[in-house]
Protein backbone atom coordinates (compact mmCIF):
# COMPACT_ATOMS: atom_id res chain seq x y z
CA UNK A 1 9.14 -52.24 -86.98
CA UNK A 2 9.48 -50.25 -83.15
CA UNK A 3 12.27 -47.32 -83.20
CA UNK A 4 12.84 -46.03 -80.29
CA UNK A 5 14.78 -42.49 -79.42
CA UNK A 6 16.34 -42.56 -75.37
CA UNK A 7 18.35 -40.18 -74.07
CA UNK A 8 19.69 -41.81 -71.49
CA UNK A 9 22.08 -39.53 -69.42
CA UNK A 10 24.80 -42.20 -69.76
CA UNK A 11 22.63 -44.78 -67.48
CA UNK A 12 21.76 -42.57 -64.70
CA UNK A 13 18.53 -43.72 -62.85
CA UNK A 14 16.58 -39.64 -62.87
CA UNK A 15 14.90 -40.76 -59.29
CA UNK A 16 17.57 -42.67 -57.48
CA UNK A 17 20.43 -40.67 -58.76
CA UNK A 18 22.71 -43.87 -59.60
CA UNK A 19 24.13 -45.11 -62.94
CA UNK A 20 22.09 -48.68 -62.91
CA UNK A 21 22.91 -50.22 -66.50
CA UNK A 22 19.97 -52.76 -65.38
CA UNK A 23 17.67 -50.34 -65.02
CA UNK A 24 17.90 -48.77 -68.25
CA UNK A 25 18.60 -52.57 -70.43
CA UNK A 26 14.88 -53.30 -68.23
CA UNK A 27 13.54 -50.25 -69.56
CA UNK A 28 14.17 -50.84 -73.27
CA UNK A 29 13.10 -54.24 -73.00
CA UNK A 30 9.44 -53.41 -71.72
CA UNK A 31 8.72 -51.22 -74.80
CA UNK A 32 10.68 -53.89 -77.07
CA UNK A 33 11.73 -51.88 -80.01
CA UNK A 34 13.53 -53.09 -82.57
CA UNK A 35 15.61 -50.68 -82.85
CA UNK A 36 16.66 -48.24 -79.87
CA UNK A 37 19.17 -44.91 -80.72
CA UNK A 38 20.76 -43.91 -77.58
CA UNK A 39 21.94 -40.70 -76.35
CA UNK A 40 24.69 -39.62 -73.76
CA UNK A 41 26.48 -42.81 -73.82
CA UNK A 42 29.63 -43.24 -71.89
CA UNK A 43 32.23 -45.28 -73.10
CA UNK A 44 35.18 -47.49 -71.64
CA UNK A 45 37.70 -44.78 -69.87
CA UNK A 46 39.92 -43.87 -66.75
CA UNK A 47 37.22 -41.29 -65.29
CA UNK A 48 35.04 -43.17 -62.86
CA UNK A 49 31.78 -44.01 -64.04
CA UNK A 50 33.37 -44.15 -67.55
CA UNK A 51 32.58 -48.51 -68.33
CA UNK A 52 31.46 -50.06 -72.07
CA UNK A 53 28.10 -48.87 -71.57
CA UNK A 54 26.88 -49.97 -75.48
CA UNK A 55 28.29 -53.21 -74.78
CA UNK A 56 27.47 -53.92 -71.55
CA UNK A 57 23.54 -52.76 -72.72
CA UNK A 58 23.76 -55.02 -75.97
CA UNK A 59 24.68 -58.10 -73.81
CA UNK A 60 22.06 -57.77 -71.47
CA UNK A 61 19.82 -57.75 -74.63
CA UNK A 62 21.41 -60.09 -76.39
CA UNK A 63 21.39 -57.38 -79.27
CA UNK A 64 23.70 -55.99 -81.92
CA UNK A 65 25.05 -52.63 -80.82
CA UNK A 66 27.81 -49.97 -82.15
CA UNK A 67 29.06 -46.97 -80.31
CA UNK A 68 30.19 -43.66 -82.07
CA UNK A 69 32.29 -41.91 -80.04
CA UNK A 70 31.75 -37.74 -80.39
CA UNK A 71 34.65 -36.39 -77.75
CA UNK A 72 36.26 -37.57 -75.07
CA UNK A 73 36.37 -36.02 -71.64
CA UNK A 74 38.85 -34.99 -70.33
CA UNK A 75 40.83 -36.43 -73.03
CA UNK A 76 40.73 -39.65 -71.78
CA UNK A 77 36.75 -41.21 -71.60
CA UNK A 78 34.76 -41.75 -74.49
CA UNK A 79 31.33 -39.98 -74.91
CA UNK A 80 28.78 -40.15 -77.54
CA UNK A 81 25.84 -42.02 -79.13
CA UNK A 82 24.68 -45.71 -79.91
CA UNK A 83 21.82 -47.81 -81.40
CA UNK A 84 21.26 -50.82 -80.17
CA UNK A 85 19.07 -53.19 -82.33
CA UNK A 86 17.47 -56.54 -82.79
CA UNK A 87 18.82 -56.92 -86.55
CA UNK A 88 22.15 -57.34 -87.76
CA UNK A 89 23.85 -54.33 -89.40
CA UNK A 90 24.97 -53.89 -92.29
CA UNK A 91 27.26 -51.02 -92.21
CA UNK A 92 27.49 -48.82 -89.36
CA UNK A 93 29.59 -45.27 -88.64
CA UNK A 94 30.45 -42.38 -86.56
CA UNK A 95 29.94 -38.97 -88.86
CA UNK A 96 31.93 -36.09 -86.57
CA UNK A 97 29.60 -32.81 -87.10
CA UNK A 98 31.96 -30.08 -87.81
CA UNK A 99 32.31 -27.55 -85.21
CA UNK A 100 31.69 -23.73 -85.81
CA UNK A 101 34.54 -21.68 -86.54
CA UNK A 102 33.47 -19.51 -84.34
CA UNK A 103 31.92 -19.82 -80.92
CA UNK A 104 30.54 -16.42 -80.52
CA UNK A 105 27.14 -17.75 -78.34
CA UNK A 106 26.60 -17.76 -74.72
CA UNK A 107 26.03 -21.21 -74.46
CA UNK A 108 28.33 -24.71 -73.80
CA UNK A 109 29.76 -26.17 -76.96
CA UNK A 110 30.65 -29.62 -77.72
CA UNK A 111 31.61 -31.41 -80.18
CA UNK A 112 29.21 -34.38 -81.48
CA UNK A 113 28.70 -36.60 -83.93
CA UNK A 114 26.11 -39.02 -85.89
CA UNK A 115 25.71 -42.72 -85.47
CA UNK A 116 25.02 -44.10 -89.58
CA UNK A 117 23.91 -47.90 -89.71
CA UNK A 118 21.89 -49.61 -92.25
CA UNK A 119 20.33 -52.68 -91.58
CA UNK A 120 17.84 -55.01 -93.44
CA UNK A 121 14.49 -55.21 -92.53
CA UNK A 122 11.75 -57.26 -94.27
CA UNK A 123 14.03 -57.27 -96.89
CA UNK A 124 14.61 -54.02 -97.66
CA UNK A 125 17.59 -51.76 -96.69
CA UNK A 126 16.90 -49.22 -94.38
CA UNK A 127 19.17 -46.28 -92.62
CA UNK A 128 19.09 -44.92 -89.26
CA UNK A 129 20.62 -41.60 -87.98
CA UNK A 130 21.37 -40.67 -84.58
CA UNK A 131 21.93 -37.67 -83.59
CA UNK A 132 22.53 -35.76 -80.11
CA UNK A 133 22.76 -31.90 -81.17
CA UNK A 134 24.34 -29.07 -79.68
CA UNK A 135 23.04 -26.33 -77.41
CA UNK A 136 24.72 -23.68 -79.51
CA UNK A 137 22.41 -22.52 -82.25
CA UNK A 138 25.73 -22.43 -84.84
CA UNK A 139 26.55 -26.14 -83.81
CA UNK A 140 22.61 -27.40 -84.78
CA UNK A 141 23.03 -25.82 -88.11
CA UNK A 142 26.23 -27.33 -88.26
CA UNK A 143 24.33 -31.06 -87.43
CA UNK A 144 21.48 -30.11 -90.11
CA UNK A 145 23.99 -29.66 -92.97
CA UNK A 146 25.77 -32.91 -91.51
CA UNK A 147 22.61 -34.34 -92.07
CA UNK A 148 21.15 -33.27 -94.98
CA UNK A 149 23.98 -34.31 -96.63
CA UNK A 150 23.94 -37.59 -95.35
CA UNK A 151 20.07 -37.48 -96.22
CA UNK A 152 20.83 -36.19 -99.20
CA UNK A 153 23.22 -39.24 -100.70
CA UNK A 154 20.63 -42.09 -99.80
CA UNK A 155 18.28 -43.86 -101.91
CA UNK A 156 16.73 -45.87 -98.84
CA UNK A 157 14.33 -45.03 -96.53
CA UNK A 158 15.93 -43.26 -93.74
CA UNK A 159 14.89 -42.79 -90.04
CA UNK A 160 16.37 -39.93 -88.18
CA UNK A 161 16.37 -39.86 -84.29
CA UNK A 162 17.93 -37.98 -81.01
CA UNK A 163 18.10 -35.13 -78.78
CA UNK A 164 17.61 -32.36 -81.20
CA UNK A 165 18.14 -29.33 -77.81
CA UNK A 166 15.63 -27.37 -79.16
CA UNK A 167 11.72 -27.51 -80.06
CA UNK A 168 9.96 -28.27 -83.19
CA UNK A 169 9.84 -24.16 -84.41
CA UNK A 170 13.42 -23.88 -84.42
CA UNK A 171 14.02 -22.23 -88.44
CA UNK A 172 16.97 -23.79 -88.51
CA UNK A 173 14.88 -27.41 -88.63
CA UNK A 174 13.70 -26.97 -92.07
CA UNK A 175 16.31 -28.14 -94.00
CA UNK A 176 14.98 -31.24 -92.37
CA UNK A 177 11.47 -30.95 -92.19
CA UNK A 178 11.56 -30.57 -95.76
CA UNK A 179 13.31 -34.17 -96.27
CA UNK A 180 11.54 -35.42 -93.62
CA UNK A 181 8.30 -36.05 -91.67
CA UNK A 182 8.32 -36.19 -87.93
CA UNK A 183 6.15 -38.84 -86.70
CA UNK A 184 4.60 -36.31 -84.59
CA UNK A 185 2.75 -34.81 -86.98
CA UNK A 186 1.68 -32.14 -84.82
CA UNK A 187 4.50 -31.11 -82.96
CA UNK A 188 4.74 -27.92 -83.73
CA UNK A 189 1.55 -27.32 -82.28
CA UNK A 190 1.15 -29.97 -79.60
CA UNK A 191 4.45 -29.53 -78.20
CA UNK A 192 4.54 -33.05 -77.04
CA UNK A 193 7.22 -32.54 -74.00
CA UNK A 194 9.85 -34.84 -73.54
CA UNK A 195 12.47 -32.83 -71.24
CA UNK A 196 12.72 -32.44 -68.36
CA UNK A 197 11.21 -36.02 -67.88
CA UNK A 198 9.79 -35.42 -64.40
CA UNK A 199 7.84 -32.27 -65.70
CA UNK A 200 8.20 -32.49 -69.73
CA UNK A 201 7.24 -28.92 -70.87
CA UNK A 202 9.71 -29.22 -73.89
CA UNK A 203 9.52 -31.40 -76.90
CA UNK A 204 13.82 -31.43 -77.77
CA UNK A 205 14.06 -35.18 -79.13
CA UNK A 206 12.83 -36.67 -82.12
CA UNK A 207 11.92 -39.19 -84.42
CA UNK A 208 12.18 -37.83 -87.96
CA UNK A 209 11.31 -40.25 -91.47
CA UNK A 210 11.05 -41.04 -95.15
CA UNK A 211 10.18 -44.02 -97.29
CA UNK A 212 8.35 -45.32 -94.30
CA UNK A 213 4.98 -45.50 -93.34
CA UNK A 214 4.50 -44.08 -89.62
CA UNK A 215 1.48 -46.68 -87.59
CA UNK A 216 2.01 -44.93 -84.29
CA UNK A 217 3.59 -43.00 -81.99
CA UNK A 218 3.71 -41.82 -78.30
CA UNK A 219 6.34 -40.61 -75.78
CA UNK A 220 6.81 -42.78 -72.81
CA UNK A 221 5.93 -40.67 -69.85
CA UNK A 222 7.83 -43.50 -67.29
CA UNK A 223 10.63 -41.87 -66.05
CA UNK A 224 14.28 -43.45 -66.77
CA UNK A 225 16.80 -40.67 -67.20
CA UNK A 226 15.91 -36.40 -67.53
CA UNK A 227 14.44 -37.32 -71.02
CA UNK A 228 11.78 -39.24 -71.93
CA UNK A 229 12.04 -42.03 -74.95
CA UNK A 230 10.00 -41.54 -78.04
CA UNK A 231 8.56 -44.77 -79.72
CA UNK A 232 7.53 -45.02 -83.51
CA UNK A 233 6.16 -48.00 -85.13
CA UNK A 234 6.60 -47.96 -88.76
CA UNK A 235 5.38 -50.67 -91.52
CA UNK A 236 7.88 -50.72 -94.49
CA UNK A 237 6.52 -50.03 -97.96
């Protein structure tokens, strides 16, 4: 089984400056995951640019896709995450991450959210998270208690993925770290960059797992959007 983590800066080709659904449906289909968690989607809206982005990209697969919508700008244009995957789900959800009472940080807040679907995989039952966190330090510990929680309540393997905003020695990561491994097993040390894609000094996205066993794992250095994709390949146990 290939997971795959893309933020994809809701379709917009890094080098040409365009939002090219194409490009980015082309680029998930050369490294042929399985299962893809998407990042910075844009959903159906009156702001320009604002199209069915998870459905248009799950056509040109010819893959099962849900959209969880975190916000909507301007009030009017959905935002958020998606997975698109080659097996059917058999749940899927959008779990809103609460936002901090108070916003007392010099940084942009947002609120986001986690995309929860299960699907079966070589018969067993297996849950992926995606998650796109905050740049406010109060909103990621919000998203780790989100999570945990979620974590927390399963009895399946579980494979957590996304734009985490912040690198691997973050303290406020190991709530996580101590449900989960991160299929770079090193990445605290390596630093395996993923942002900005062009000139990745900064490992900020993720692919985070239990119950599985982790085969392999590299970050795609191609560039597609400002981040680059993560792919895992796991065998089930």
């Amino acid at each position: 089984m290939k997971v795959m983590t893309f933020n994809i800066q809701h379709c917009l080709n890094y080098k040409k400056q365009v939002i090219d659904i194409d490009f980015f449906a082309d680029a998930i289909r050369k490294y042929d995951p399985d299962i893809c968690g998407l990042n910075e989607v844009r959903g159906e809206g009156p702001l320009d640019g604002y199209t069915d982005q998870t459905n248009a990209l799950g056509d040109k697969l010819g893959w099962n896709r849900y959209f969880g919508e975190a916000i909507k700008v301007r009030k009017t244009s959905p935002y958020g995450n998606a997975i698109v995957s080659k097996y059917n789900f058999i749940s899927a959800e959008t779990v809103k991450i609460p936002d901090p009472k108070f916003k007392i940080e010099r940084a942009s807040y947002e609120t986001r959210c986690i995309v929860k679907a299960v699907a079966e995989i070589d018969g067993q039952d297996i849950c992926f998270l995606v998650c796109h966190m905050g740049l406010a330090k109060g909103e990621r510990k919000n998203a780790v208690k989100t999570l945990c929680d979620l974590i927390d309540e399963l009895d399946i393997p579980v494979v957590l993925m996304g734009d985490f905003n912040t690198e691997p020695d973050d303290k406020v990561f190991s709530p996580l770290f101590q449900r989960l491994k991160d299929t770079d097993e090193n990445a605290q040390i390596r630093n395996m960059g993923t942002y900005p894609s062009d000139n990745p000094k900064t490992k900020i996205d993720y692919i985070l797992y239990r119950g599985l066993k982790c085969r392999s794992v590299k970050t795609i250095t191609e560039v597609f959007s400002d981040h680059l994709p993560i792919i895992a390949e796991f065998e089930t146990q």
